[in-house]
Protein backbone atom coordinates (compact mmCIF):
# COMPACT_ATOMS: atom_id res chain seq x y z
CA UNK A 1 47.03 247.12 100.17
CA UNK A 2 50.65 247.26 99.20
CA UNK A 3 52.14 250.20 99.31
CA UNK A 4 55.76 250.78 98.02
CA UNK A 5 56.77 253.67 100.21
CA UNK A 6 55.71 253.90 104.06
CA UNK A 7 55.34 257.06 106.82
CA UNK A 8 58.32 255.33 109.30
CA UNK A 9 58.23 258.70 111.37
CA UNK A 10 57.97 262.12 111.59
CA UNK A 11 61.21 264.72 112.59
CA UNK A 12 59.57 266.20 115.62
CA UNK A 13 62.74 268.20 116.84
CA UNK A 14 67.12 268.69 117.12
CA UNK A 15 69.36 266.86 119.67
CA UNK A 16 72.96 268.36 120.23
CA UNK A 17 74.49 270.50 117.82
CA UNK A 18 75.82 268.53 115.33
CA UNK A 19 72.65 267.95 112.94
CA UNK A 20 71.17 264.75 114.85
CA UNK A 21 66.97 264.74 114.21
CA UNK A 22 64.58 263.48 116.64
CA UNK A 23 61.94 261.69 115.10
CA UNK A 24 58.78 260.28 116.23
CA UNK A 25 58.25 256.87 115.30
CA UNK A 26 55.51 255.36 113.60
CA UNK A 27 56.42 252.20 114.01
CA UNK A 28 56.87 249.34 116.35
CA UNK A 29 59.81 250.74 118.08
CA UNK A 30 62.70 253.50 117.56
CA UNK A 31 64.74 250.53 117.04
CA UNK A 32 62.53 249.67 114.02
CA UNK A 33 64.42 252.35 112.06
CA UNK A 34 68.01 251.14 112.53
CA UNK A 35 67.55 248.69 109.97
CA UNK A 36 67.69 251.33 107.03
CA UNK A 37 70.35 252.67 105.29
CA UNK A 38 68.62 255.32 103.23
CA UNK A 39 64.67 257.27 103.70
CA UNK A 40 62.85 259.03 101.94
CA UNK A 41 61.48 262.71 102.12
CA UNK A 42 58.51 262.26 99.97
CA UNK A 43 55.45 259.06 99.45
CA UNK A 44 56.82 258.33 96.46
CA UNK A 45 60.74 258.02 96.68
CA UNK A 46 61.89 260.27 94.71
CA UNK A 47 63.93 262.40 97.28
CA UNK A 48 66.31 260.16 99.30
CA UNK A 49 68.66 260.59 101.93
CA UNK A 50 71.06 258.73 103.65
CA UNK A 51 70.82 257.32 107.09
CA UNK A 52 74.44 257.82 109.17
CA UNK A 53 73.64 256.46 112.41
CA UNK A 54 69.93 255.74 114.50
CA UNK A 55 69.91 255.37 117.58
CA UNK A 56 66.31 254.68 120.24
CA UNK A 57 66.56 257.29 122.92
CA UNK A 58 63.50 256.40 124.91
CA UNK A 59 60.48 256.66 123.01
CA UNK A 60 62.12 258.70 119.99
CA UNK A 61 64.91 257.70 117.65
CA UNK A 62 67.55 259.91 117.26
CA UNK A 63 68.49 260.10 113.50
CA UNK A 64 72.13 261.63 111.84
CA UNK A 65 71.05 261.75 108.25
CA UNK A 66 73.63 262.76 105.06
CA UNK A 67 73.99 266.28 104.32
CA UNK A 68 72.47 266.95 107.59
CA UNK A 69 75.45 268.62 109.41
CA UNK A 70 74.10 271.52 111.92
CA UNK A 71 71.43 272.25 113.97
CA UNK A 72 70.34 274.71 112.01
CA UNK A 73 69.59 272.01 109.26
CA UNK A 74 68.51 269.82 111.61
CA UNK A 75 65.96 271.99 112.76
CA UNK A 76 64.43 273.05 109.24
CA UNK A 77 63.72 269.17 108.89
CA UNK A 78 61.07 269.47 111.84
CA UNK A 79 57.81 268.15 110.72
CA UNK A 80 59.26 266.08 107.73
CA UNK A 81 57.31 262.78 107.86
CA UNK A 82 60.28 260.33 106.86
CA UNK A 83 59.03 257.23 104.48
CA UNK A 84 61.07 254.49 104.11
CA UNK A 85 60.88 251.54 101.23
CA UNK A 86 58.75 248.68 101.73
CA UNK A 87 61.02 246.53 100.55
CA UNK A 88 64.07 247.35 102.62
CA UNK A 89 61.70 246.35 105.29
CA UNK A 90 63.22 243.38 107.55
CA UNK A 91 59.59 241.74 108.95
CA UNK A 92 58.37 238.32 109.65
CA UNK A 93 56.43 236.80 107.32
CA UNK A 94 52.39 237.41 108.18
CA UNK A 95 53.38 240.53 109.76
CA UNK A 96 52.07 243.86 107.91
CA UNK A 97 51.87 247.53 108.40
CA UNK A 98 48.68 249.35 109.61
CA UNK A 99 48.85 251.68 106.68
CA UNK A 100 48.38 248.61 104.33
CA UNK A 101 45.28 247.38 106.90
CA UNK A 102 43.38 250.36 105.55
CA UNK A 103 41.35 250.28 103.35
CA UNK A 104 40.99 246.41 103.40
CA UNK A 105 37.78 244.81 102.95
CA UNK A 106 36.55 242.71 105.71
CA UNK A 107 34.11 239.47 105.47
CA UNK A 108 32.61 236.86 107.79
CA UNK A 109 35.45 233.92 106.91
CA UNK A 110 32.91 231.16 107.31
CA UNK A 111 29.18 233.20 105.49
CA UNK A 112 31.29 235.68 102.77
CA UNK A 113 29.43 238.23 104.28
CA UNK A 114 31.00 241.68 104.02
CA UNK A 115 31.26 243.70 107.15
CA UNK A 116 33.32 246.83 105.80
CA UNK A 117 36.45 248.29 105.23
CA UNK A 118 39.53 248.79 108.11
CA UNK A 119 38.74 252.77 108.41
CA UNK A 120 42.13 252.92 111.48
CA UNK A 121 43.78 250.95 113.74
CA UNK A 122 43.95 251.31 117.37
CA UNK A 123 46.56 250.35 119.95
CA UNK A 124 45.47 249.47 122.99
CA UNK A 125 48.86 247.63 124.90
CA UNK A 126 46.43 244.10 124.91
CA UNK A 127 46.22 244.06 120.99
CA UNK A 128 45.26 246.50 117.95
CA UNK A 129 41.60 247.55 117.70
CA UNK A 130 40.26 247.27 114.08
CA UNK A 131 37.48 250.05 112.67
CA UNK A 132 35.26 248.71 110.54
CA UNK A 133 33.27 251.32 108.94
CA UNK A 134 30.16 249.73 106.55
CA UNK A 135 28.91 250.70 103.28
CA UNK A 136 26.73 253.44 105.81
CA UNK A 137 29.52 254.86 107.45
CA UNK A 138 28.99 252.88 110.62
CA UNK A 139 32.03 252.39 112.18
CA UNK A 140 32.21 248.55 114.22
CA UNK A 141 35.41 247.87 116.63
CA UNK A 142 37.49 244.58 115.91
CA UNK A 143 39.58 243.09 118.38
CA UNK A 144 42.41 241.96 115.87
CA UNK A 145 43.28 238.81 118.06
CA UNK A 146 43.90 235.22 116.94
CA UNK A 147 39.89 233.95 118.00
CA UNK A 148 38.58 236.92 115.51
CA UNK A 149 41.38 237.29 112.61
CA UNK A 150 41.24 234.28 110.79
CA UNK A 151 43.25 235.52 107.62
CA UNK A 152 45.10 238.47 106.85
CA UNK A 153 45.98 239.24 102.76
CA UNK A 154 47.00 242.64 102.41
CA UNK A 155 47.93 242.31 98.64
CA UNK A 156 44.33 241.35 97.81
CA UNK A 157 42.76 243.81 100.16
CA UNK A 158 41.11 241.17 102.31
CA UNK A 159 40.72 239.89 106.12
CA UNK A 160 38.28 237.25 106.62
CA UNK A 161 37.02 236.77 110.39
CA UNK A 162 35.07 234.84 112.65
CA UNK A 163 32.60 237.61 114.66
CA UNK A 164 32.21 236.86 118.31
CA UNK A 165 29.18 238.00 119.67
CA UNK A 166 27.97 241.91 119.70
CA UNK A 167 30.66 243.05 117.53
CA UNK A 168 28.34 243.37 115.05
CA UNK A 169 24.75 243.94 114.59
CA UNK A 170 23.60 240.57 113.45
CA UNK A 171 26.48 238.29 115.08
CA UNK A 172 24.98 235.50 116.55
């Protein structure tokens, strides 16, 4: 489901003295962030602020954001989930972002038969893990690989798949 604004990160701590944030990315890659020029303190954008510089350092991106000038300030942004606007988003076309995957309904591609909803996402370094979690709250694990994932619309809400065998209970 199509979201407008997007959790990119959260400001986990200060580097140097000079106001630069470290932030924890949700996203593929620290570098991910580089690509925007302003973020947003709040799901619906109505409190923006300026991106100076980003820069990966490791696993983290270090951020310099506007008004942001001491470590002082730096520091009273720690545990400010950042958002950033879908569309300023630079990504591939059939790519999406696991916070549109929830919530999506899920259905055998070739039957129409509906398995659930995607409940979270799992990364495992090999591929994402899907949850499926049924109309009884049973919660199924998807491989979300090319043999599986047949079809991926996150503006309708749906996935259709092909089930291999024992994901779920009547597979054949």
């Amino acid at each position: 489901m199509i979201k407008d604004f997007l959790e990119v990160g959260k400001a986990v701590g200060t580097h140097g003295v000079r106001g630069e944030i470290r932030v924890d990315p949700w996203c593929d890659s620290p570098g991910f962030i580089k690509q925007f020029k302003t973020l947003y303190l709040d799901k619906n954008g109505s409190k923006s602020v300026g991106v100076i510089s980003c820069r990966p350092h490791g696993n983290i991106a270090l951020l310099k954001l506007d008004g942001i000038d001491t470590v002082e300030q730096a520091s009273a942004m720690r545990g400010q989930v950042l958002f950033m606007r879908r569309a300023d988003a630079n990504i591939p076309k059939g790519r999406y972002f696991i916070s549109e995957l929830i919530g999506c309904t899920v259905r055998d591609a070739d039957s129409g038969v509906v398995y659930g909803v995607i409940s979270d996402v799992s990364k495992t370094g090999a591929n994402d893990v899907w949850h499926v979690t049924d109309e009884n709250k049973k919660e199924y694990l998807l491989p979300a690989i090319p043999l599986v994932v047949k079809s991926v619309d996150v503006e309708s809400g749906m996935i259709e798949i092909t089930p291999i065998r024992g994901i779920f209970d009547d597979a054949d």
